[in-house]
N, C-alpha and C. Protein backbone atom coordinates (compact mmCIF):
# COMPACT_ATOMS: atom_id res chain seq x y z
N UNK A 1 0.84 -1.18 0.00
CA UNK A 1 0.00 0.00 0.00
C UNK A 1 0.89 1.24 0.00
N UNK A 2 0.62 2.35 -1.13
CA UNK A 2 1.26 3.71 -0.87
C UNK A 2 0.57 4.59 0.14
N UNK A 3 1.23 4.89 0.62
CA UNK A 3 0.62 6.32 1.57
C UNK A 3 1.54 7.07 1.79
N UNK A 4 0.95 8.79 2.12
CA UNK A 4 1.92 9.55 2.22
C UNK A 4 1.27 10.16 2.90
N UNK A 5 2.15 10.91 4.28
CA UNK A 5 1.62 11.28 4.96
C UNK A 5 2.62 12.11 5.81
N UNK A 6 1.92 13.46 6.10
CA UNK A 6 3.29 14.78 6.73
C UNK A 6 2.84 14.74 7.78
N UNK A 7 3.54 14.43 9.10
CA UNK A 7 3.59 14.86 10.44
C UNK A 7 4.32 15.59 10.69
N UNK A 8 3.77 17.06 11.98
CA UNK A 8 4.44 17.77 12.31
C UNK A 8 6.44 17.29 12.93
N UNK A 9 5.97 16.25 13.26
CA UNK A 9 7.27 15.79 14.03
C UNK A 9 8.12 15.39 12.82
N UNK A 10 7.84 14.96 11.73
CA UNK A 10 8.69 14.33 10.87
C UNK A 10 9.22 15.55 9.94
N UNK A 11 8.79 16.65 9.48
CA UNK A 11 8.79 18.01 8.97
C UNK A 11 9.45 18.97 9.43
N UNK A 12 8.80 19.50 10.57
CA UNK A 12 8.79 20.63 11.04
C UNK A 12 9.87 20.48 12.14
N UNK A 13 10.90 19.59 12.56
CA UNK A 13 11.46 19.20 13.89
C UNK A 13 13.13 19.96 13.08
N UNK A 14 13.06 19.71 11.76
CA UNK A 14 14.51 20.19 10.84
C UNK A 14 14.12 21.54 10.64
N UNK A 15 13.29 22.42 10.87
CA UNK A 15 12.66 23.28 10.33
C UNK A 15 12.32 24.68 10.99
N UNK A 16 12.35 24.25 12.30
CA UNK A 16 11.93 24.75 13.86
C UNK A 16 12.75 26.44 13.51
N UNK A 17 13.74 26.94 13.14
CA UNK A 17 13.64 27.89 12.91
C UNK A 17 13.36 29.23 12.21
N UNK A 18 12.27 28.68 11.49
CA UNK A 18 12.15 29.65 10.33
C UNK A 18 10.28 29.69 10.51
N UNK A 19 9.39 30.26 11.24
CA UNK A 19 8.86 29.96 12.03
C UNK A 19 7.67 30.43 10.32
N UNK A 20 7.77 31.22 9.61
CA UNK A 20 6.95 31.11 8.26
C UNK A 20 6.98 29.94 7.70
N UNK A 21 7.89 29.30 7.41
CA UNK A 21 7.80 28.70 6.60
C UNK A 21 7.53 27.08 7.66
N UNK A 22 7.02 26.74 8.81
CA UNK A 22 6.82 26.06 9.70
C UNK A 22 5.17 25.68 9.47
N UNK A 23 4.93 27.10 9.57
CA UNK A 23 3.59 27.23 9.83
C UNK A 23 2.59 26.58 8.61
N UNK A 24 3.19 27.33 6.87
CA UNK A 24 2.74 26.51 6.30
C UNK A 24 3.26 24.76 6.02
N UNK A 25 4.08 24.60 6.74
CA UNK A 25 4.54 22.68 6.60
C UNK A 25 3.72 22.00 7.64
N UNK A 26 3.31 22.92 9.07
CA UNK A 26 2.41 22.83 9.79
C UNK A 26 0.94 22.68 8.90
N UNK A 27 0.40 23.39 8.15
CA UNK A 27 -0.69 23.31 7.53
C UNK A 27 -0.77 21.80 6.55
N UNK A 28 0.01 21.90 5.83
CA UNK A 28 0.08 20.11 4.97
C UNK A 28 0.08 19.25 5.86
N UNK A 29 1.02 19.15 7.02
CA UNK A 29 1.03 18.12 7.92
C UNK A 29 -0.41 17.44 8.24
N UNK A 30 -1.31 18.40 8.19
CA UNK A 30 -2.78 17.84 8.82
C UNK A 30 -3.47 17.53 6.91
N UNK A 31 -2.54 16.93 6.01
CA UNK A 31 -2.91 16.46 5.14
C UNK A 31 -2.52 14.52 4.84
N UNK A 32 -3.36 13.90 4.81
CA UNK A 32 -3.14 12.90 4.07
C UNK A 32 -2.80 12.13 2.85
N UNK A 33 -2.34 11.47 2.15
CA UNK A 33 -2.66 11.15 0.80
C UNK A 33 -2.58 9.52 0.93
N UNK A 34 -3.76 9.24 0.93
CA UNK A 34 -4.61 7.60 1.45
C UNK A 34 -5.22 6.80 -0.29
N UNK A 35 -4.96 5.47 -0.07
CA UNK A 35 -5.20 4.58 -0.61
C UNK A 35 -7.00 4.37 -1.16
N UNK A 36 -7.68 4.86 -1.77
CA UNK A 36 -9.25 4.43 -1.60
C UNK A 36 -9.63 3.18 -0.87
N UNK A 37 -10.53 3.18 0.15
CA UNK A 37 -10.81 2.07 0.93
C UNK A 37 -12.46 2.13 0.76
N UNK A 38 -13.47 1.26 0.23
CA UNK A 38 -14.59 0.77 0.59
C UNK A 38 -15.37 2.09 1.63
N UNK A 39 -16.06 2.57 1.01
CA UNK A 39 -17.02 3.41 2.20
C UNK A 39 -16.37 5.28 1.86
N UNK A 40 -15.59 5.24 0.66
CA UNK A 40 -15.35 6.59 0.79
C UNK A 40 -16.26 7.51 -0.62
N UNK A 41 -16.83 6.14 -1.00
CA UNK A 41 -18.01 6.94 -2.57
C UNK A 41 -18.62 8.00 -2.28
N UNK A 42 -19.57 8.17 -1.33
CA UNK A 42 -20.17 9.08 -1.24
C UNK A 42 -19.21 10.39 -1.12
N UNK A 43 -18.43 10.50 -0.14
CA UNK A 43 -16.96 11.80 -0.20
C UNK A 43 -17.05 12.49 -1.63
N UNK A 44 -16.66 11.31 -2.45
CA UNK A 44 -15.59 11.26 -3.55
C UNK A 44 -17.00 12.08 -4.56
N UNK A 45 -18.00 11.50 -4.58
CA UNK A 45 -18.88 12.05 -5.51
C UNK A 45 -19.23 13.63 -5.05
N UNK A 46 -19.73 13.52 -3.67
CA UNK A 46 -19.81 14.92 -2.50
C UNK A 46 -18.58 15.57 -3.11
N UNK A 47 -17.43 15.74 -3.32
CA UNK A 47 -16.29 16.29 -4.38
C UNK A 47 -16.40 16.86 -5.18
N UNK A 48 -16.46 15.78 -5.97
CA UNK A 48 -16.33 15.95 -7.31
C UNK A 48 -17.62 16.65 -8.38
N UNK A 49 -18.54 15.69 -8.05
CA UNK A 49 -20.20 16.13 -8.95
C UNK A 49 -20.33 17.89 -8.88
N UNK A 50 -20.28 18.35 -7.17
CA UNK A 50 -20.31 20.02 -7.51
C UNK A 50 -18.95 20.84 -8.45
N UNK A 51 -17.89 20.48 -8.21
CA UNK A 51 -17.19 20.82 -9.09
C UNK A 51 -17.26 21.00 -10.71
N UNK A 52 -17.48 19.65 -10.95
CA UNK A 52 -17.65 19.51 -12.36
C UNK A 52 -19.38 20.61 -12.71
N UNK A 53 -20.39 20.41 -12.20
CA UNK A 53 -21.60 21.10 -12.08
C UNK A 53 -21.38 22.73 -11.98
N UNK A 54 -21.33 22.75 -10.95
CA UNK A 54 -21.35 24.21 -10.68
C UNK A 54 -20.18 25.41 -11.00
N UNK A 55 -19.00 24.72 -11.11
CA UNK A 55 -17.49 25.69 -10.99
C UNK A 55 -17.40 25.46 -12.63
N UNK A 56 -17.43 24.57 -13.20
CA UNK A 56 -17.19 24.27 -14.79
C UNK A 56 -18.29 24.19 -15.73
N UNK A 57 -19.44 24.05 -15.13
CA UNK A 57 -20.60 24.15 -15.86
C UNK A 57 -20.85 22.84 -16.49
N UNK A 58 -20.01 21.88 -16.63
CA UNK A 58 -20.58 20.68 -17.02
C UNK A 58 -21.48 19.51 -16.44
N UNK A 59 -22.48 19.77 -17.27
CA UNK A 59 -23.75 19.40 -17.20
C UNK A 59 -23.83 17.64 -16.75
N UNK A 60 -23.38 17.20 -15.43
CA UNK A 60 -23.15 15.44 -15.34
C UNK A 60 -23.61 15.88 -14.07
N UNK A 61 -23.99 13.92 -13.68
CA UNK A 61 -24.47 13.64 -12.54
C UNK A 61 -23.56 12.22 -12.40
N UNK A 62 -23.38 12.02 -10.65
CA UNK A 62 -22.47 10.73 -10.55
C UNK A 62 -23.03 9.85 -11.18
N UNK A 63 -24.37 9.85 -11.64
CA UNK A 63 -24.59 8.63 -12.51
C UNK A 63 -24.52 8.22 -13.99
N UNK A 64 -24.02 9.60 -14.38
CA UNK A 64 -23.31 9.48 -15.75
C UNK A 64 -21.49 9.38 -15.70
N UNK A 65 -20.96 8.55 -14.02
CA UNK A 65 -19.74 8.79 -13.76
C UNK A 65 -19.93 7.25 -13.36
N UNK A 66 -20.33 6.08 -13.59
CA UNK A 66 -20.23 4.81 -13.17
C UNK A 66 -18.87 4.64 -12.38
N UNK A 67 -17.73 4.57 -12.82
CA UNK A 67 -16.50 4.56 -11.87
C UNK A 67 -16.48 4.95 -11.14
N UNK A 68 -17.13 6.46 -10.87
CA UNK A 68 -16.97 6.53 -8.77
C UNK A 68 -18.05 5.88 -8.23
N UNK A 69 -18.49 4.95 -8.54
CA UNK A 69 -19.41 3.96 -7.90
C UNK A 69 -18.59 2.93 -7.66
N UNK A 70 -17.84 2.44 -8.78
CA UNK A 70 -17.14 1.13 -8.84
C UNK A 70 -16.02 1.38 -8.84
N UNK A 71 -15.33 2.42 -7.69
CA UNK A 71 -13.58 2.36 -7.75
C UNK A 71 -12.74 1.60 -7.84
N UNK A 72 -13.00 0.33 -6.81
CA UNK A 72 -12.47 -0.95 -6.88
C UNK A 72 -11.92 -1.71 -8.28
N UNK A 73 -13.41 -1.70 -8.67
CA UNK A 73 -13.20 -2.69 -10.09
C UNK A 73 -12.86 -1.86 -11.01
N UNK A 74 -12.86 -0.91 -11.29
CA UNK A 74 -12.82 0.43 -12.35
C UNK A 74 -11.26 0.53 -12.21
N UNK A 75 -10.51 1.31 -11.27
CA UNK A 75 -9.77 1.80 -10.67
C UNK A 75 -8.38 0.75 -10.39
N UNK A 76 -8.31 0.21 -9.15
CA UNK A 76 -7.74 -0.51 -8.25
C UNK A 76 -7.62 -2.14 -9.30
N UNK A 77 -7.32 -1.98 -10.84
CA UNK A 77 -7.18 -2.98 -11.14
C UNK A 77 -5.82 -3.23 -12.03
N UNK A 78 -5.14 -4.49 -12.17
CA UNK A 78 -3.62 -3.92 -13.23
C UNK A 78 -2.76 -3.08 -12.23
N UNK A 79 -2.44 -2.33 -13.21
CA UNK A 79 -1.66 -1.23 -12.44
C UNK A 79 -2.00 0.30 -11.98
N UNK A 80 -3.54 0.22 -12.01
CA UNK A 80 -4.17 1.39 -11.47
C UNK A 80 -4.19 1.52 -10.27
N UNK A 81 -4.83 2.66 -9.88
CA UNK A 81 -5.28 2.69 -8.64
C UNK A 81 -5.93 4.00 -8.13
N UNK A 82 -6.10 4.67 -7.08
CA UNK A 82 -7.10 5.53 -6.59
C UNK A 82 -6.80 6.03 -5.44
N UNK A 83 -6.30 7.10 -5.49
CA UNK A 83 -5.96 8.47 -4.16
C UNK A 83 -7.23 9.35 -3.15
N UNK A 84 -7.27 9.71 -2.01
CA UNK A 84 -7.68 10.67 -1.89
C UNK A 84 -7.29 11.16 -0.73
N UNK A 85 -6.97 12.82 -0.90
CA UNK A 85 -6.31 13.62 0.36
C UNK A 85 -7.27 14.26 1.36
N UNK A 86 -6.99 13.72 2.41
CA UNK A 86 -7.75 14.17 3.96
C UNK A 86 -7.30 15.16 4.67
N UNK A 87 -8.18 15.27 5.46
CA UNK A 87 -7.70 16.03 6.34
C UNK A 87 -9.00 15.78 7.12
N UNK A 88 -8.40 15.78 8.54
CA UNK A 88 -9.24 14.72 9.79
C UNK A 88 -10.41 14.54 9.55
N UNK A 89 -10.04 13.08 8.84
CA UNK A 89 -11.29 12.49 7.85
C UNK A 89 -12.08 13.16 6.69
N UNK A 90 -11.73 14.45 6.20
CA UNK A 90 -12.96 14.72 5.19
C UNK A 90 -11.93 14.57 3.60
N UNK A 91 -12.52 13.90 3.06
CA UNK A 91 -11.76 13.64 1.75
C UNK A 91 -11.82 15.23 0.97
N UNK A 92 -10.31 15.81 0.53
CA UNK A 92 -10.85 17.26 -0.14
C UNK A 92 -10.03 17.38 -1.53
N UNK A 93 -9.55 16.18 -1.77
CA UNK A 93 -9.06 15.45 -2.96
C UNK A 93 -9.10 14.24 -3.64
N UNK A 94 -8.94 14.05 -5.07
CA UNK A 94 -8.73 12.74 -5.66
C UNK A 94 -7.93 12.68 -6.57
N UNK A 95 -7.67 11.37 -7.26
CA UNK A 95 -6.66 11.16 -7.99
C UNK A 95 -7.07 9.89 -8.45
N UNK A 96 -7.33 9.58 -9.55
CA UNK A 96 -7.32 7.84 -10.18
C UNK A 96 -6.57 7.63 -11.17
N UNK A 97 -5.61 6.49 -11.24
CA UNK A 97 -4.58 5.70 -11.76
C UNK A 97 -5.82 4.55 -13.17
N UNK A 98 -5.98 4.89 -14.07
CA UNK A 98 -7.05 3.53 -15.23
C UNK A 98 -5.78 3.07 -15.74
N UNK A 99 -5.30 1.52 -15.53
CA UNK A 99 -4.35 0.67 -16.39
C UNK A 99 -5.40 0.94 -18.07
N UNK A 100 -4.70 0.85 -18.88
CA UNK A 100 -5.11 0.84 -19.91
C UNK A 100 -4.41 -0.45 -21.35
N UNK A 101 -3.75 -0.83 -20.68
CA UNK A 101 -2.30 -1.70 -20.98
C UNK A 101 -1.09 -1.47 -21.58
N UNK A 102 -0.36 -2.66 -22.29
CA UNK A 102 0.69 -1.96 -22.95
C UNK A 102 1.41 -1.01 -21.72
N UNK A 103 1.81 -0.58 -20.90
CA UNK A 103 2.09 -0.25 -19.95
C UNK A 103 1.93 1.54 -19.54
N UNK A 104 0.87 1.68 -20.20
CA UNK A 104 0.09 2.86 -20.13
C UNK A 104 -1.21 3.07 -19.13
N UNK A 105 -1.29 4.19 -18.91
CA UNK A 105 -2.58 4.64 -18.03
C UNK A 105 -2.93 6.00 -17.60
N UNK A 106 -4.36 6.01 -18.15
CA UNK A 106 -5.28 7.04 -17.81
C UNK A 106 -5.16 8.08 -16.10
N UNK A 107 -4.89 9.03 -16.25
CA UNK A 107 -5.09 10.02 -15.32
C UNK A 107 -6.50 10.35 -15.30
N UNK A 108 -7.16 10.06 -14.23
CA UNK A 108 -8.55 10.55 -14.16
C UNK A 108 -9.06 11.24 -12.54
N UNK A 109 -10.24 11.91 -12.72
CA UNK A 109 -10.38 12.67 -11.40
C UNK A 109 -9.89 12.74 -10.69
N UNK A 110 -9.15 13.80 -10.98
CA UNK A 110 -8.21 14.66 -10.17
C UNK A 110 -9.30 15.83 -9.96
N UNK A 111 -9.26 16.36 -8.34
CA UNK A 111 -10.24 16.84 -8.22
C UNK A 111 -9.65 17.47 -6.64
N UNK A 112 -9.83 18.64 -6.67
CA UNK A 112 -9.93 19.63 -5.16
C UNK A 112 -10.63 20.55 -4.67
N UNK A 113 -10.96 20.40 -3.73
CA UNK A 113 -12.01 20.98 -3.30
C UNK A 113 -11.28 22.80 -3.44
N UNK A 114 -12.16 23.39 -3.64
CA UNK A 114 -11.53 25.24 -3.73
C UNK A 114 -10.85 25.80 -2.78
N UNK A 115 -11.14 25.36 -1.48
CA UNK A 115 -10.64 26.32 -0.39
C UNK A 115 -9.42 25.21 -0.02
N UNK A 116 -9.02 24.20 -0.86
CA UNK A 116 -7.59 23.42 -0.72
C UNK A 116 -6.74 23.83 -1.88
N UNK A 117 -6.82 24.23 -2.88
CA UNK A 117 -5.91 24.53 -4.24
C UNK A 117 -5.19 25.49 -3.62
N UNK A 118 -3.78 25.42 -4.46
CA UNK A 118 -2.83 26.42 -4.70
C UNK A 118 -1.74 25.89 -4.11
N UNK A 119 -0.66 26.27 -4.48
CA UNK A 119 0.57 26.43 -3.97
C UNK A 119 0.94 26.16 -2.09
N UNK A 120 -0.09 26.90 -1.57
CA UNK A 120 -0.19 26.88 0.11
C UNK A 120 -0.27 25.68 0.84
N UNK A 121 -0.81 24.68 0.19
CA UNK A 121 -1.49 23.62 0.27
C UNK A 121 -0.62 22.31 0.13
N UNK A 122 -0.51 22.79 -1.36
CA UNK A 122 -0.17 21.72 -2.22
C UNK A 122 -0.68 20.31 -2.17
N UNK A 123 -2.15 20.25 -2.15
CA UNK A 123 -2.82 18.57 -2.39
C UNK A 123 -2.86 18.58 -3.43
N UNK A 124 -2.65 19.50 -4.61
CA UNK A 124 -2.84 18.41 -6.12
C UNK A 124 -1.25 17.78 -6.23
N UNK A 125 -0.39 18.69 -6.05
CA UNK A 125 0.94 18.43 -6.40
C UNK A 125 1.11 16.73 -5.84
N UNK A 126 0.43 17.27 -4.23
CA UNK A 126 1.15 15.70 -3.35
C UNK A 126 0.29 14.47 -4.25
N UNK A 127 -1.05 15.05 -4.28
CA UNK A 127 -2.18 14.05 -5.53
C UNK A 127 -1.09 13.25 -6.97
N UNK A 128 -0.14 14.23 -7.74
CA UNK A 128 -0.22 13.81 -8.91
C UNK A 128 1.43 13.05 -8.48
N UNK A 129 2.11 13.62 -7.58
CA UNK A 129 2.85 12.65 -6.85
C UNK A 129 2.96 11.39 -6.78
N UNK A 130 1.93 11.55 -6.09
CA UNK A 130 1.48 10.03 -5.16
C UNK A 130 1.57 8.65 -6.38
N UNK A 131 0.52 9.43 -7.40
CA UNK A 131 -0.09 8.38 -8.84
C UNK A 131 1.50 8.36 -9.58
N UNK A 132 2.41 9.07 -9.56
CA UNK A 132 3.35 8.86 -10.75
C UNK A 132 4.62 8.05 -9.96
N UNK A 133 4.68 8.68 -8.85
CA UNK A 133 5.17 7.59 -7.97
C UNK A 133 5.01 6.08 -8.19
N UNK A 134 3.67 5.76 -7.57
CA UNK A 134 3.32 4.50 -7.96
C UNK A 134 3.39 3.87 -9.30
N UNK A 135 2.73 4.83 -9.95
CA UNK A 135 3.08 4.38 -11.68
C UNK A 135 4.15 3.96 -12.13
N UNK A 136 5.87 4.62 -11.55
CA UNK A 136 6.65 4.31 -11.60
C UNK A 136 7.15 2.82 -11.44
N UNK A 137 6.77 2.65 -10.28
CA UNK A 137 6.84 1.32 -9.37
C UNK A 137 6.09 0.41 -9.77
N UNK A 138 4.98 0.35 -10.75
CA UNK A 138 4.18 -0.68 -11.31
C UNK A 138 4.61 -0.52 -12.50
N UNK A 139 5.42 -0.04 -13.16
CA UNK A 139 6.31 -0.14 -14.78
C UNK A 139 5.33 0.75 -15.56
N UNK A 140 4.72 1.57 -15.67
CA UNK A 140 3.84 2.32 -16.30
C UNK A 140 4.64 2.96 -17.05
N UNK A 141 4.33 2.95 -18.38
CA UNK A 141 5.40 3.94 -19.12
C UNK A 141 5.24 5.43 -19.76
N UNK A 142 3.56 5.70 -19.21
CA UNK A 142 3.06 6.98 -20.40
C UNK A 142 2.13 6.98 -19.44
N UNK A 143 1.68 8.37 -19.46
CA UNK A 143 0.47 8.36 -18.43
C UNK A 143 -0.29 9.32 -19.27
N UNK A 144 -1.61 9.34 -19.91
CA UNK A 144 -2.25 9.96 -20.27
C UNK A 144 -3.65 10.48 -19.86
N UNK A 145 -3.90 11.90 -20.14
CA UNK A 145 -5.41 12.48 -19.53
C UNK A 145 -5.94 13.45 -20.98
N UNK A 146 -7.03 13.29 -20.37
CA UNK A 146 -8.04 14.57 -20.55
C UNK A 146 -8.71 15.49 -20.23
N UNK A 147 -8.76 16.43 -21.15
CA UNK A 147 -9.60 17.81 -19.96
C UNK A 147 -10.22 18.60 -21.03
N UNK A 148 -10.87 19.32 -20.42
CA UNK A 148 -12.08 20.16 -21.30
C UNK A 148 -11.38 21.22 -21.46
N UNK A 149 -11.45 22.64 -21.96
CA UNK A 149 -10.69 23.73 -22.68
C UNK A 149 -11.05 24.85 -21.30
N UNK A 150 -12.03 24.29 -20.69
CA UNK A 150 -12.54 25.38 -19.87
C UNK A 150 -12.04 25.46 -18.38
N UNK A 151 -10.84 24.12 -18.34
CA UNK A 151 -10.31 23.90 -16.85
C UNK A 151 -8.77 24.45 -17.52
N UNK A 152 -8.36 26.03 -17.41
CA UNK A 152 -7.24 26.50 -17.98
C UNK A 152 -6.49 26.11 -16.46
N UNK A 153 -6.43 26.54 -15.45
CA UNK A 153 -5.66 26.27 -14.32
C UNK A 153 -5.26 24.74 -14.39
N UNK A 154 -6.13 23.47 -14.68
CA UNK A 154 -5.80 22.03 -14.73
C UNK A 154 -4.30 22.42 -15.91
N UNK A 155 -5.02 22.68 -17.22
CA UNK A 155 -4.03 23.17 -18.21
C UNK A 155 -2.20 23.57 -17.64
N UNK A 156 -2.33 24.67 -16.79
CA UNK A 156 -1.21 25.10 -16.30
C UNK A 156 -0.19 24.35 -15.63
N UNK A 157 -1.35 23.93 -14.80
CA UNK A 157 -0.64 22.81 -13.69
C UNK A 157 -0.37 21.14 -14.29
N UNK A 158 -0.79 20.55 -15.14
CA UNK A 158 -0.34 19.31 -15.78
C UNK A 158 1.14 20.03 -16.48
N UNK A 159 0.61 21.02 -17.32
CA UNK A 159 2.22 21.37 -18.35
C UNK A 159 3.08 21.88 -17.59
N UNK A 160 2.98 22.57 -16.16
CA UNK A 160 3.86 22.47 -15.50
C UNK A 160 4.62 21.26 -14.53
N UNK A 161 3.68 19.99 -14.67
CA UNK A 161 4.50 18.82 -13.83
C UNK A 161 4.81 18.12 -14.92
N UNK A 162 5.22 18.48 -16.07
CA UNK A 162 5.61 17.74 -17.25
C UNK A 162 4.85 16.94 -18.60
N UNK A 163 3.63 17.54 -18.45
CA UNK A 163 2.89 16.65 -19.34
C UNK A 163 2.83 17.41 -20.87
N UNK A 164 2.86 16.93 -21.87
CA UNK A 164 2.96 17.99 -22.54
C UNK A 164 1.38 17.31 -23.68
N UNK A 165 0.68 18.72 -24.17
CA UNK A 165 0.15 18.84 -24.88
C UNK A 165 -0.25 17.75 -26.31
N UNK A 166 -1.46 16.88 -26.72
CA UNK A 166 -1.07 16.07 -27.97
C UNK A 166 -1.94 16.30 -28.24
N UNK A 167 -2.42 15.50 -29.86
CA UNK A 167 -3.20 15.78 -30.77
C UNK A 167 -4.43 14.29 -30.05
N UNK A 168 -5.80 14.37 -30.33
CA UNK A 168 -6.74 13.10 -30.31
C UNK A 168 -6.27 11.94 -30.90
N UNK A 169 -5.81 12.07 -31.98
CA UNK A 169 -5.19 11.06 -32.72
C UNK A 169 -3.96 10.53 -32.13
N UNK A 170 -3.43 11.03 -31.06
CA UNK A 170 -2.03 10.35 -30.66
C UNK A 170 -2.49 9.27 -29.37
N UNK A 171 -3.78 9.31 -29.10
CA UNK A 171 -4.22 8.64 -27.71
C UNK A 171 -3.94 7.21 -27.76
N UNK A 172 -3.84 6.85 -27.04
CA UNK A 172 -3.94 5.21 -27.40
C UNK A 172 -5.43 4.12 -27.48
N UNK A 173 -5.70 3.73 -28.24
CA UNK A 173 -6.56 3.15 -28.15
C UNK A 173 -7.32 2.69 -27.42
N UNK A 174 -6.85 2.10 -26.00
CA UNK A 174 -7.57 1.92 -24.39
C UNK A 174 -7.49 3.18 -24.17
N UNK A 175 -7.39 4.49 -24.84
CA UNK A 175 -8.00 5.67 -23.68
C UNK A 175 -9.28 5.83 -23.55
N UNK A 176 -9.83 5.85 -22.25
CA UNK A 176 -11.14 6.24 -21.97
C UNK A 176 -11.39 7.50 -22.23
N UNK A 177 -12.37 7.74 -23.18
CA UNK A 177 -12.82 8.93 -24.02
C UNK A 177 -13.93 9.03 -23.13
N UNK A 178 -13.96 11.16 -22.70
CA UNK A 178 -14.99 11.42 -22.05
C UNK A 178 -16.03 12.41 -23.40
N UNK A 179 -17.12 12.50 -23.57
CA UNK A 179 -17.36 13.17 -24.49
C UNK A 179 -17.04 15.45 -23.79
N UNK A 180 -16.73 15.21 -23.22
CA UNK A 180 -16.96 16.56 -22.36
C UNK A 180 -15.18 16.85 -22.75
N UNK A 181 -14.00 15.61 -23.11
CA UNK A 181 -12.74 16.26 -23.10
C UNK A 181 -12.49 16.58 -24.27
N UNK A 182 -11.42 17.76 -24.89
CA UNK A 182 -11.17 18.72 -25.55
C UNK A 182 -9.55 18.72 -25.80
N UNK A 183 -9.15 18.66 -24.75
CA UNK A 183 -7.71 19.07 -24.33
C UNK A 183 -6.99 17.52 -23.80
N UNK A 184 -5.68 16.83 -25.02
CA UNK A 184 -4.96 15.54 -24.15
C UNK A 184 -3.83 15.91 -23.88
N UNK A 185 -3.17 14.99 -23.04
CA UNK A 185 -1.87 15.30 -22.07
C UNK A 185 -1.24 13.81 -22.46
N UNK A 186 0.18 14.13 -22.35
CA UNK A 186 0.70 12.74 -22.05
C UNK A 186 2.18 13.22 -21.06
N UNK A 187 2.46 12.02 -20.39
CA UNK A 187 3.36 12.06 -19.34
C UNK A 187 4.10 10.39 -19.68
N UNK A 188 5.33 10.94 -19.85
CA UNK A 188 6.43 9.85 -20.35
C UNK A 188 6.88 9.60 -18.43
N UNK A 189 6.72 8.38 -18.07
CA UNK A 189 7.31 8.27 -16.81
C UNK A 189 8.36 7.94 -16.21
């Protein structure tokens, strides 16, 4: 099992004099980045569904999202798998790993709640971490996503952790096509 996880004592003990920059390592510390376990669907949809709805305007319901129903079997199969970042207990991130084969795989819902984004924080960073990490370690060789034209910040932040920009036609054949994506990524690992 991956997990990652900042305690004040493990952080902040090398750190103790610089009392700014404490405070925010103090703030991540009360962050998790946990394995999906059985019983966290509802969170994950509670997440995600207003995001996609209300902040992006795209018009879905978790039940046009079958996989966050079925993380397990969807997700957690091959060399996939499924993130989400806490903080004392409330899930305010995600991250899913889709094997796709050939030693490739889908980046999917990646997702943070608003008052967790940015730099201060850093749960997407530790989020896309966590998955390439592992990806690494399960031989994954390409990691590919999608995104709609209207998530420019997603945009920024993938081409800034290395993913660079491709054409529809370069996808691989097991990519799971959303009709809502616009914009592909690929990540050589």
């Amino acid at each position: 099992m991956l997990a990652l996880s900042f305690t004040p004592n493990g952080i902040t003990r090398n750190i103790q004099h610089f009392a700014p920059l404490q405070e925010a390592v103090l703030t991540m510390s009360e962050i998790s980045i946990d394995r999906y376990t059985p019983g966290d669907e509802n969170a994950i949809v509670e997440l995600i569904v207003p995001i996609q709805r209300e902040e992006y305007g795209v018009a879905i319901t978790a039940e046009d999202q079958p996989d966050l129903l079925h993380i397990e079997s969807f997700y957690q199969v091959g060399t996939g798998d499924f993130w989400v970042a806490r903080k004392d207990g409330v899930v305010l991130g995600s991250i899913g790993l889709k094997d796709i084969g050939n030693g490739e795989a889908a980046l999917r819902k990646m997702f943070v709640a608003a008052a967790w984004r940015g730099r201060e924080f850093g749960v997407a960073s530790k989020l896309l971490e966590c998955l390439v990490e592992a990806s690494r370690a399960r031989g994954v060789r390409r990691i590919y996503l999608g995104t709609t034209a209207q998530f420019l910040a997603a945009h920024r932040f993938y081409e800034k952790h290395g993913f660079t920009l491709i054409d529809p036609q370069d996808l691989p054949t097991g990519f799971p096509l959303m009709a809502v994506d616009t914009r592909f990524y690929a990540l050589v690992v």
